[in-house]
N, C-alpha and C. Protein backbone atom coordinates (compact mmCIF):
# COMPACT_ATOMS: atom_id res chain seq x y z
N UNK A 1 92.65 42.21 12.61
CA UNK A 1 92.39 42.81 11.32
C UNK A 1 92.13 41.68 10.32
N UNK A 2 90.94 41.79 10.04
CA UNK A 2 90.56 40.53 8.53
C UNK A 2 91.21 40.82 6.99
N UNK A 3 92.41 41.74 6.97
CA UNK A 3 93.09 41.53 5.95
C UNK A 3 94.61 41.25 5.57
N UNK A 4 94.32 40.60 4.90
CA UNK A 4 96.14 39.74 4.69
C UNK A 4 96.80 40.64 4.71
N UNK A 5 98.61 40.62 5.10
CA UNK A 5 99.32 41.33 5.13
C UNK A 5 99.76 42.11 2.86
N UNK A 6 99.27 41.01 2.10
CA UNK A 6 99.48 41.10 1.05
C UNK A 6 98.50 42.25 0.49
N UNK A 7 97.08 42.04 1.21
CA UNK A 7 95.70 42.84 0.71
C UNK A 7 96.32 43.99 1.58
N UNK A 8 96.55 44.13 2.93
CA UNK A 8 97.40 45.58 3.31
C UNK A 8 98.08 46.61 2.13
N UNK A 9 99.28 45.51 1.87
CA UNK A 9 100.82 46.70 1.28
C UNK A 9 99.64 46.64 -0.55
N UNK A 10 98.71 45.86 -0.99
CA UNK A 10 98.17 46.14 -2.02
C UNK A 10 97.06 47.68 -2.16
N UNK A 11 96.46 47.54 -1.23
CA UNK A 11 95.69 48.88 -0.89
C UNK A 11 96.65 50.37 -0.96
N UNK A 12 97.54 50.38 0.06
CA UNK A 12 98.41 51.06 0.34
C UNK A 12 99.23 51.09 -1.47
N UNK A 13 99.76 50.51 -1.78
CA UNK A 13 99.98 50.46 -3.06
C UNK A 13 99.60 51.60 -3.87
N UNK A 14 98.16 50.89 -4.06
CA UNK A 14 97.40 51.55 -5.10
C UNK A 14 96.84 52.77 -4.66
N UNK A 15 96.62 53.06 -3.78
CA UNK A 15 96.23 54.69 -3.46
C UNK A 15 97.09 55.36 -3.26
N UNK A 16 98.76 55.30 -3.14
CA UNK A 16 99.34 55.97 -3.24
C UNK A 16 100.03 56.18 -4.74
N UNK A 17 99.71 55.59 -5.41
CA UNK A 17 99.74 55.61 -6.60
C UNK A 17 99.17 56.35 -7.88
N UNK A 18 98.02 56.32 -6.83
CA UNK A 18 96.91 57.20 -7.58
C UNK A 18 96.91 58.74 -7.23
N UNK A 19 97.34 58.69 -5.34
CA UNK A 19 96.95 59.91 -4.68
C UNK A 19 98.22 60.29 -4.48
N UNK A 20 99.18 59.77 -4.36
CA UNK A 20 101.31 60.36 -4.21
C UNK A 20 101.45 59.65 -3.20
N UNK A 21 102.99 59.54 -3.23
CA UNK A 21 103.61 58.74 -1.96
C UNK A 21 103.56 59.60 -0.48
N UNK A 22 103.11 60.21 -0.65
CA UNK A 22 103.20 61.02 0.71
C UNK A 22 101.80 60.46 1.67
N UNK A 23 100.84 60.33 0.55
CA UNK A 23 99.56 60.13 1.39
C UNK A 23 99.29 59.14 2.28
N UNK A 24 98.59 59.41 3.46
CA UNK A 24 98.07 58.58 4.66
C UNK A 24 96.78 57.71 4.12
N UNK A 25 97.11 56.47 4.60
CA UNK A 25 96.06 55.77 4.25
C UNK A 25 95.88 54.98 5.64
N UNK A 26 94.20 55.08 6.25
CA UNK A 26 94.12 54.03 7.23
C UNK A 26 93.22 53.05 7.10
N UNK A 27 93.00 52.12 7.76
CA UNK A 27 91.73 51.23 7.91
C UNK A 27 91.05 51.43 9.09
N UNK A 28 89.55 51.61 8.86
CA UNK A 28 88.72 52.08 9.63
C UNK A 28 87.39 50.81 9.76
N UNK A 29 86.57 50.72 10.60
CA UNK A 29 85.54 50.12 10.31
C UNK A 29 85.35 48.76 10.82
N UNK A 30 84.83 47.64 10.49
CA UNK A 30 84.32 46.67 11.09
C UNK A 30 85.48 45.78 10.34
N UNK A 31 86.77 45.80 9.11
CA UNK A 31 87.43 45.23 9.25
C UNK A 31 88.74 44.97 9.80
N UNK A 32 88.44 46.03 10.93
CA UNK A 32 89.50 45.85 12.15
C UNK A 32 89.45 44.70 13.29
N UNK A 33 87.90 44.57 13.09
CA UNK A 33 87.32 43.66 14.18
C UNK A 33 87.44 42.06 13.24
N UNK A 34 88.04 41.73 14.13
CA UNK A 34 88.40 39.88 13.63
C UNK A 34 87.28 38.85 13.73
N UNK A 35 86.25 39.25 14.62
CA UNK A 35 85.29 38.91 15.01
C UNK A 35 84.22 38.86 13.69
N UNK A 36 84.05 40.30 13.57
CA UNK A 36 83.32 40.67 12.49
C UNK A 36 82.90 39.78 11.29
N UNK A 37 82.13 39.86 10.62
CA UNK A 37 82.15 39.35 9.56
C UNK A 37 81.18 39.92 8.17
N UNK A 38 81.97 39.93 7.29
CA UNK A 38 81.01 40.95 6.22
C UNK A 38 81.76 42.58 6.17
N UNK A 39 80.97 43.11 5.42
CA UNK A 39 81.38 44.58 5.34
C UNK A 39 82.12 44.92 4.18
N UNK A 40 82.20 46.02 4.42
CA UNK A 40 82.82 46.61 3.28
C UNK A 40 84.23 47.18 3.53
N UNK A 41 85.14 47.04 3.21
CA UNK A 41 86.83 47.83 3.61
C UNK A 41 86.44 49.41 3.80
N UNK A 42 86.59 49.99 4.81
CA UNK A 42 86.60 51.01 5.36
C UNK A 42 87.81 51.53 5.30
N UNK A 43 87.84 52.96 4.22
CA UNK A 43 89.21 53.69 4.28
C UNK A 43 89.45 54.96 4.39
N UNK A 44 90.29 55.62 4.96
CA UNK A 44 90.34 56.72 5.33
C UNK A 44 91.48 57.39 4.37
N UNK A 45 91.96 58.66 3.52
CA UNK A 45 92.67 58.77 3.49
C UNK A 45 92.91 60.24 3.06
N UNK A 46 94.61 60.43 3.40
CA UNK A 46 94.56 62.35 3.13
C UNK A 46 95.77 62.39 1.65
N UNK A 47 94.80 62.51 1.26
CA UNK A 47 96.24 62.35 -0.19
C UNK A 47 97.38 63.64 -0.26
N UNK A 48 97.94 63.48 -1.42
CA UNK A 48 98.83 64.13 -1.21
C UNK A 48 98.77 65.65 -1.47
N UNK A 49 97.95 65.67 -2.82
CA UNK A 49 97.49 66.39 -3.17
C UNK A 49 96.36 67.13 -2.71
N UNK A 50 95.55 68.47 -2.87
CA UNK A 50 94.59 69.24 -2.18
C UNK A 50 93.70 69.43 -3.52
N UNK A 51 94.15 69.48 -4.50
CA UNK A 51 93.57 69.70 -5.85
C UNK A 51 92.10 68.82 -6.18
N UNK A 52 90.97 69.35 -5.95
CA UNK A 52 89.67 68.36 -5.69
C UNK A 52 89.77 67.78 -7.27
N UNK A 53 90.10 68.72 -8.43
CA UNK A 53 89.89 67.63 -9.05
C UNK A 53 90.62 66.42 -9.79
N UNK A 54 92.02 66.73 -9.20
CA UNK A 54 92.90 66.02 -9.46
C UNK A 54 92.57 64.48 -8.58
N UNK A 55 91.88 65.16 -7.10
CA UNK A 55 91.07 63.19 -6.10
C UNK A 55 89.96 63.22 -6.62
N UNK A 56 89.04 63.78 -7.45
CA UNK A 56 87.81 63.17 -8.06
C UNK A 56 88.52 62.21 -9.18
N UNK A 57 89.48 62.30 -10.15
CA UNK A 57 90.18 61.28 -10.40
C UNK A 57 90.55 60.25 -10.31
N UNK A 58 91.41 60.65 -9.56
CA UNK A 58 92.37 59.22 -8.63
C UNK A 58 91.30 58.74 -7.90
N UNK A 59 90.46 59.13 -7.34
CA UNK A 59 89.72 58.46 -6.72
C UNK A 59 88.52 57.32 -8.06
N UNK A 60 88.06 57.77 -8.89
CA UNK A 60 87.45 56.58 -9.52
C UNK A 60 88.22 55.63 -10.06
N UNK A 61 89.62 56.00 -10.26
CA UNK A 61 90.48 55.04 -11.52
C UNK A 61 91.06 54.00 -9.51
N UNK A 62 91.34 54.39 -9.10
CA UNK A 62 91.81 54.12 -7.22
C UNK A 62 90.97 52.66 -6.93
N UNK A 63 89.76 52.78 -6.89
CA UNK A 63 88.82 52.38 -6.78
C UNK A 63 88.24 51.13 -7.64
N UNK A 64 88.47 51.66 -8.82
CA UNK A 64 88.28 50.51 -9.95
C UNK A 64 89.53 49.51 -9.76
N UNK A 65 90.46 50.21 -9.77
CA UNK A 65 91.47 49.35 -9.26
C UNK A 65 91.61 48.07 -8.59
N UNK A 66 91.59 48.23 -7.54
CA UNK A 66 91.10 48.06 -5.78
C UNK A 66 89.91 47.03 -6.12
N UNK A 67 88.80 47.25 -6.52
CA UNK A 67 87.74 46.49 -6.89
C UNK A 67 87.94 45.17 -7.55
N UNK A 68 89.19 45.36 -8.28
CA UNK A 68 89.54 44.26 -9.15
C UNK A 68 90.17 43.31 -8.08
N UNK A 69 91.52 44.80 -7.95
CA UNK A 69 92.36 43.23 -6.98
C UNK A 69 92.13 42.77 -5.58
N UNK A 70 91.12 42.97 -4.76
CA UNK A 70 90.32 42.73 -4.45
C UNK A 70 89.35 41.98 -4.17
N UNK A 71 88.99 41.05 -5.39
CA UNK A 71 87.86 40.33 -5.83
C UNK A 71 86.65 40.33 -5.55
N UNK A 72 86.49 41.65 -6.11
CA UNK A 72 84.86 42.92 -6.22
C UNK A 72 84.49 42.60 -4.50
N UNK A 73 85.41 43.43 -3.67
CA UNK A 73 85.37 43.55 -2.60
C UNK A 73 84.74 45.37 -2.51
N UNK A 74 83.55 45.54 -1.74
CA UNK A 74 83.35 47.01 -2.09
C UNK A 74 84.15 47.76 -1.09
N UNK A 75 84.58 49.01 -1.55
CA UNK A 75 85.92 49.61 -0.74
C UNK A 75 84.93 51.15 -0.45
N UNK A 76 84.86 51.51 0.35
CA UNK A 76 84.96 53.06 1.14
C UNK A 76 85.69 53.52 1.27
N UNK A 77 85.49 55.13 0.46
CA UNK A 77 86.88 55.43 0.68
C UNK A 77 86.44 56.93 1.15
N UNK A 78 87.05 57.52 2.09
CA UNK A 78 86.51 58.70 2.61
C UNK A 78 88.34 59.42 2.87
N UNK A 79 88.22 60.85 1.99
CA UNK A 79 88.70 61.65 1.12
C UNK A 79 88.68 62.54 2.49
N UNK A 80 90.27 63.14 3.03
CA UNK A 80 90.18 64.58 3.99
C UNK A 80 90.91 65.05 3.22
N UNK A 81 91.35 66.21 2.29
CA UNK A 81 92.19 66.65 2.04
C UNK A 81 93.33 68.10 3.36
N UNK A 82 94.49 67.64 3.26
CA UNK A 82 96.00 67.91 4.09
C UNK A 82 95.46 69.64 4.26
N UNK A 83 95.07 70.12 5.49
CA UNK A 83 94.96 71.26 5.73
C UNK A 83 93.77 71.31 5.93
N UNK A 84 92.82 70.91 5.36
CA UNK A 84 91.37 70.90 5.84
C UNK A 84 90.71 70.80 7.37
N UNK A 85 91.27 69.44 7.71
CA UNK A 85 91.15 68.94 8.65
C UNK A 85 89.29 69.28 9.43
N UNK A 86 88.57 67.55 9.84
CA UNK A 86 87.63 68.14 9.45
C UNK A 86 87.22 68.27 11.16
């Protein structure tokens, strides 16, 4: 995995912050692969909440976030909401 244990519990952090402590957050994508190089942080996550527009929210302020601490790292973030299941 090409991210520090610090950039981990920081991600995790901030989207549960935004989205509640309950929510699942994973890493998906080409920065699993160590090999890899480049890309964009691939994220998966099921927040806590189901309320679309309560994650159209959290999701831009999430994001801006993230972007910062980060250092304008572009983040993907792909939204299942708990019961949906797709």
């Amino acid at each position: 995995m090409r991210l520090s244990l610090q950039q981990t519990q920081q991600i995790v952090s901030t989207l549960r912050q935004h989205f509640g402590n309950q929510s699942l957050v994973y890493l998906f994508g080409s920065h699993l692969d160590d090999q890899a190089r480049g890309g964009d942080i691939d994220l998966y996550l099921e927040p806590e909440t189901s309320d679309t527009s309560l994650i159209a929210k959290a999701m831009i302020k999430a994001k801006a976030a993230l972007y910062q601490q980060l250092a304008e790292q572009k983040i993907d973030l792909v939204i299942d909401r708990k019961g949906w299941g797709w």
